[in-house]
C-alpha atoms as a PDB file:
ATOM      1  CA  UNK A   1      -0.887 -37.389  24.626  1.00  0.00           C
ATOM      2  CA  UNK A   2       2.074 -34.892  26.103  1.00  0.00           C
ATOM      3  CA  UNK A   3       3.031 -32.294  24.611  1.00  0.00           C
ATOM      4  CA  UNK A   4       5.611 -32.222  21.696  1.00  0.00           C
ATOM      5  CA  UNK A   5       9.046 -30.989  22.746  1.00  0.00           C
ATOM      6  CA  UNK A   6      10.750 -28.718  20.793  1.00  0.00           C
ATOM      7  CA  UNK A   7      14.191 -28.874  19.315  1.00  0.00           C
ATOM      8  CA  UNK A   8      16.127 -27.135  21.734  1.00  0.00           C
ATOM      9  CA  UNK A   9      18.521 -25.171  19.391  1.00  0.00           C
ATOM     10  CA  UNK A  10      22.000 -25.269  20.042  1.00  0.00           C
ATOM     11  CA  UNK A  11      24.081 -22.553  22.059  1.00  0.00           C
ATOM     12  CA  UNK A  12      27.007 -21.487  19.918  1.00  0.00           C
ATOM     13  CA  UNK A  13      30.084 -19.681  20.998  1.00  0.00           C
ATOM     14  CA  UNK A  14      32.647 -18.093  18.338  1.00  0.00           C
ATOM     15  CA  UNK A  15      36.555 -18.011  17.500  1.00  0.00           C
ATOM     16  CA  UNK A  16      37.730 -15.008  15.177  1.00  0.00           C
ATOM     17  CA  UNK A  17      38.527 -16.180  12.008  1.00  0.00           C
ATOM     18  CA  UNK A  18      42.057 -14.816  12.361  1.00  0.00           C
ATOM     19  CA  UNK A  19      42.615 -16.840  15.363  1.00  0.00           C
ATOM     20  CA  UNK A  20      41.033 -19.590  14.230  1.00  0.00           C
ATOM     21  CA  UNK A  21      43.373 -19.566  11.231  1.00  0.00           C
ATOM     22  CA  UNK A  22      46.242 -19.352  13.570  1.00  0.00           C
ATOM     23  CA  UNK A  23      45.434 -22.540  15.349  1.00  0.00           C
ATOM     24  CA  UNK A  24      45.090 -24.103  11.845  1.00  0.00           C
ATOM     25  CA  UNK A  25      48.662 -22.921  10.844  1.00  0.00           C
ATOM     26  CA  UNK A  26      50.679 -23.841  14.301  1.00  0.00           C
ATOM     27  CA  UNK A  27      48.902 -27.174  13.902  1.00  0.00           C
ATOM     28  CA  UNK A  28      50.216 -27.571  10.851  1.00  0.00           C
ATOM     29  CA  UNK A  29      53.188 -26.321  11.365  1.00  0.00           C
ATOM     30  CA  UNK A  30      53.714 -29.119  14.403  1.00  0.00           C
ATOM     31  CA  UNK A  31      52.297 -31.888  11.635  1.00  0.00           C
ATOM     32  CA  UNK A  32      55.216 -31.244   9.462  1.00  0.00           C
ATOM     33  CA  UNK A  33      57.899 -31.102  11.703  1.00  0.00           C
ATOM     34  CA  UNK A  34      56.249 -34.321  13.040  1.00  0.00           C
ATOM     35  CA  UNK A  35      55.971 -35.586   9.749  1.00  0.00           C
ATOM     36  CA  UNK A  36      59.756 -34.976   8.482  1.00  0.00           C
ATOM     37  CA  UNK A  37      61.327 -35.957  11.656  1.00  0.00           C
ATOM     38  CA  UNK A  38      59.452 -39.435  11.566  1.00  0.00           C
ATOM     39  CA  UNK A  39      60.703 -40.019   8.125  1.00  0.00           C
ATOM     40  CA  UNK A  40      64.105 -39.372   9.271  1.00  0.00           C
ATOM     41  CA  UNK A  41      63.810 -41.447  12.013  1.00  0.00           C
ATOM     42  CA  UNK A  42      61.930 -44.402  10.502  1.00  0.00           C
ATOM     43  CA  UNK A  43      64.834 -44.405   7.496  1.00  0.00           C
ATOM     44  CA  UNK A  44      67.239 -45.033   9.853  1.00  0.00           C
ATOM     45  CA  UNK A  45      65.851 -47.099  12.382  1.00  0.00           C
ATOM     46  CA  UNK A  46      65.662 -50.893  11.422  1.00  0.00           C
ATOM     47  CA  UNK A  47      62.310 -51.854  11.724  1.00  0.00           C
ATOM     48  CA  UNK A  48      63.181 -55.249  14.022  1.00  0.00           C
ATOM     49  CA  UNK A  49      64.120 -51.540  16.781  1.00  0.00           C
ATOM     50  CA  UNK A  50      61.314 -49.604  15.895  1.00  0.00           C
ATOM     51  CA  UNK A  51      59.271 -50.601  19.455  1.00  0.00           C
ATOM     52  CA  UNK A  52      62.221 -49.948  21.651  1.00  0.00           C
ATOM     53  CA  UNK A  53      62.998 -46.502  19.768  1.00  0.00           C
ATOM     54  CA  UNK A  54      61.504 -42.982  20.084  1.00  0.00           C
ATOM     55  CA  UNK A  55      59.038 -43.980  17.455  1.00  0.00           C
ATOM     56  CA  UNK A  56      56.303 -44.702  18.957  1.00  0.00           C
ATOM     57  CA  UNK A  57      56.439 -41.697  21.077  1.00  0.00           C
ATOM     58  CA  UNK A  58      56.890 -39.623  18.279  1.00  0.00           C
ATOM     59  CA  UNK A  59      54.148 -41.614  16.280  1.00  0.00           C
ATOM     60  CA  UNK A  60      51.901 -41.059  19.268  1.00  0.00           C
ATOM     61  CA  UNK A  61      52.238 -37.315  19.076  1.00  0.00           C
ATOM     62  CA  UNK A  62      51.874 -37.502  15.569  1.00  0.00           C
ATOM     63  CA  UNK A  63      48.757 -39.048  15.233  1.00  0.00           C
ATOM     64  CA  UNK A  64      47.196 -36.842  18.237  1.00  0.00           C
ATOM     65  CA  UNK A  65      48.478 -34.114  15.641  1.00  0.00           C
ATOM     66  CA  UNK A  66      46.441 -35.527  12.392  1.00  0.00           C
ATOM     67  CA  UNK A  67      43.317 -35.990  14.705  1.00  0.00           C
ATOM     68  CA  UNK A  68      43.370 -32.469  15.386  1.00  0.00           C
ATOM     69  CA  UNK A  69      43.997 -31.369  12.106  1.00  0.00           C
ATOM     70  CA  UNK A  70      40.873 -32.964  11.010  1.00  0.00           C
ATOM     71  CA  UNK A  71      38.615 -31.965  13.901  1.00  0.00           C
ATOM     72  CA  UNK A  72      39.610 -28.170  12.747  1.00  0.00           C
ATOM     73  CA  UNK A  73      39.299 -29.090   9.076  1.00  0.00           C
ATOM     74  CA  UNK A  74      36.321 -30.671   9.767  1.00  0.00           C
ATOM     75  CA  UNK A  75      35.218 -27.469  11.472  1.00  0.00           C
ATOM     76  CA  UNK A  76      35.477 -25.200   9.552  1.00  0.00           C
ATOM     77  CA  UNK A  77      34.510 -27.528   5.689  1.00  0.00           C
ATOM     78  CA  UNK A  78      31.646 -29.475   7.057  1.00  0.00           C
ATOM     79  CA  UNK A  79      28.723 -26.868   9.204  1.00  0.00           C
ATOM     80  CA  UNK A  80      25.836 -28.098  10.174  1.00  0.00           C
ATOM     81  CA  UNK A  81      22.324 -26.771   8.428  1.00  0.00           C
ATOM     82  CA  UNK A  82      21.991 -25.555  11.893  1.00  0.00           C
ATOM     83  CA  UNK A  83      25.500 -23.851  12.194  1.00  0.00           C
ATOM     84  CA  UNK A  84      25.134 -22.434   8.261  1.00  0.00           C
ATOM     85  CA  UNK A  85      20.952 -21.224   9.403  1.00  0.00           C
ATOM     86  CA  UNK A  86      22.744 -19.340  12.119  1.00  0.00           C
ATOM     87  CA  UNK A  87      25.799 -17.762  10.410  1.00  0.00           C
ATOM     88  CA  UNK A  88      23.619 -16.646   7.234  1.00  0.00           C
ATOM     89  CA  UNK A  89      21.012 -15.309   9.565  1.00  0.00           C
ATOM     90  CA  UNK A  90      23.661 -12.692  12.038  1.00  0.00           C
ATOM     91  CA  UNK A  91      25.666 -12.535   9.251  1.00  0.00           C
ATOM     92  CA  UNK A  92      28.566 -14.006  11.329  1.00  0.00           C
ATOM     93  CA  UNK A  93      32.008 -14.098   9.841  1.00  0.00           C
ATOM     94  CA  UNK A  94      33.783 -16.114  12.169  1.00  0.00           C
ATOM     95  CA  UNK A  95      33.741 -19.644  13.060  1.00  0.00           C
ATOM     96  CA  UNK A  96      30.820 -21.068  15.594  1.00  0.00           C
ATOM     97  CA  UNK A  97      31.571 -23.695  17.887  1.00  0.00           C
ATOM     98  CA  UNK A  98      29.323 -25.899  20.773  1.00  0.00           C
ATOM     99  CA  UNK A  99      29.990 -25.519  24.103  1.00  0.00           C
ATOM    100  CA  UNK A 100      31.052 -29.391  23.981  1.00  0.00           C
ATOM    101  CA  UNK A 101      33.190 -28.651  20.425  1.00  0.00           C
ATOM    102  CA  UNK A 102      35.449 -26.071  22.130  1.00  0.00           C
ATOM    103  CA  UNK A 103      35.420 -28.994  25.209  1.00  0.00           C
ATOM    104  CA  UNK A 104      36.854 -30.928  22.528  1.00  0.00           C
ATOM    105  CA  UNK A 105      39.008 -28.766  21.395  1.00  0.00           C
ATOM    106  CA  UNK A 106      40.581 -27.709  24.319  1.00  0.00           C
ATOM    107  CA  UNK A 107      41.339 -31.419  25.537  1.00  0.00           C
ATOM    108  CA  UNK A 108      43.039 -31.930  22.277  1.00  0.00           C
ATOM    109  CA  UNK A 109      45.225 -28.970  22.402  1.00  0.00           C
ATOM    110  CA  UNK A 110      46.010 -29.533  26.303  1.00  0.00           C
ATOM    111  CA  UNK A 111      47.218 -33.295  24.905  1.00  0.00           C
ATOM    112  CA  UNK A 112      48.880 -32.363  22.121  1.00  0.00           C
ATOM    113  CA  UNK A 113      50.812 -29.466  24.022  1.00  0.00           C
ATOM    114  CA  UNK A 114      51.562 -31.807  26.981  1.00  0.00           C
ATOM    115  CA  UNK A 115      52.918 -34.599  24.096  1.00  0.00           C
ATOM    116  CA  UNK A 116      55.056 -31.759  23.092  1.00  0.00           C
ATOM    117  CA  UNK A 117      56.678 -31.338  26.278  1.00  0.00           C
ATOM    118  CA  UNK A 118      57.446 -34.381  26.779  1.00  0.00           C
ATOM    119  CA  UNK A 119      59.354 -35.405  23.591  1.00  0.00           C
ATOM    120  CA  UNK A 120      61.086 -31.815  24.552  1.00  0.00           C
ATOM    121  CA  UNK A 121      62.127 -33.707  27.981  1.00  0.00           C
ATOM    122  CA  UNK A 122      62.574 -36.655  26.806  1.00  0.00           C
ATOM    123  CA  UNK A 123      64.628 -36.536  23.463  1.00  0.00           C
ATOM    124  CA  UNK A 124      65.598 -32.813  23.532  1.00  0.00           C
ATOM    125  CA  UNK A 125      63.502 -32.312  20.286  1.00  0.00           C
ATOM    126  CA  UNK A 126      60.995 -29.179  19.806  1.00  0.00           C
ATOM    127  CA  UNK A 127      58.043 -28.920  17.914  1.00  0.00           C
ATOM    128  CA  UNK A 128      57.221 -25.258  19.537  1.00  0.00           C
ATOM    129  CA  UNK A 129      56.618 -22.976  16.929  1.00  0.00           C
ATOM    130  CA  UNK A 130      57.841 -19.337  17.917  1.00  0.00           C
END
């Protein structure tokens, strides 16, 4: 009979608490600029135009938007055992992420940010927060 393999434990990386509250906030902050200019545009838009408007563009961005608001709310309300085993034992005060999370992460910022551009190009509207 082979040997049992162990659980290989996972390799964690961390993002300050501060920062990671940051990314929280400009998120946000794009959701609801997102959020009110949709409204706008959907009140005004007859819905027979909707496909041939900026809509789905904007609706596009805007879902990419609530996706990444709940992979970071997700983060940071829902640990693993693992994740809390680890931050109660170093005492850690910021947030831990997987190699693959921050892969995640990353690729969702990267879209969103490149989503951003774009309606900037395209319809002269910002959702950069300064």
């Amino acid at each position: 009979m082979p040997p049992a393999k162990k659980k290989q434990k996972a390799q964690y990386y961390t993002i300050v608490f501060e920062k990671y509250m940051d990314i929280v906030s400009d998120v946000d902050k794009t959701y609801y600029i997102l959020s009110d200019k949709l409204k706008e545009m959907i009140s005004s838009t007859k819905i027979e135009d909707w496909y041939d408007s900026e809509i789905p563009e904007f609706l596009e961005t805007f879902l990419l938007t609530v996706s990444y608001r709940v992979f970071l709310d997700d983060k940071i309300n829902n640990p693993t055992e693992q994740e809390v085993e680890v931050i109660v034992k170093n005492n850690i005060k910021d947030v831990l992420f997987t190699k693959e999370e921050l892969e995640v992460m990353q690729q969702l910022y990267l879209t969103l940010e490149s989503r951003k551009v774009a309606l900037l190009q395209n319809y002269n509207f910002s959702c950069f927060i300064n």
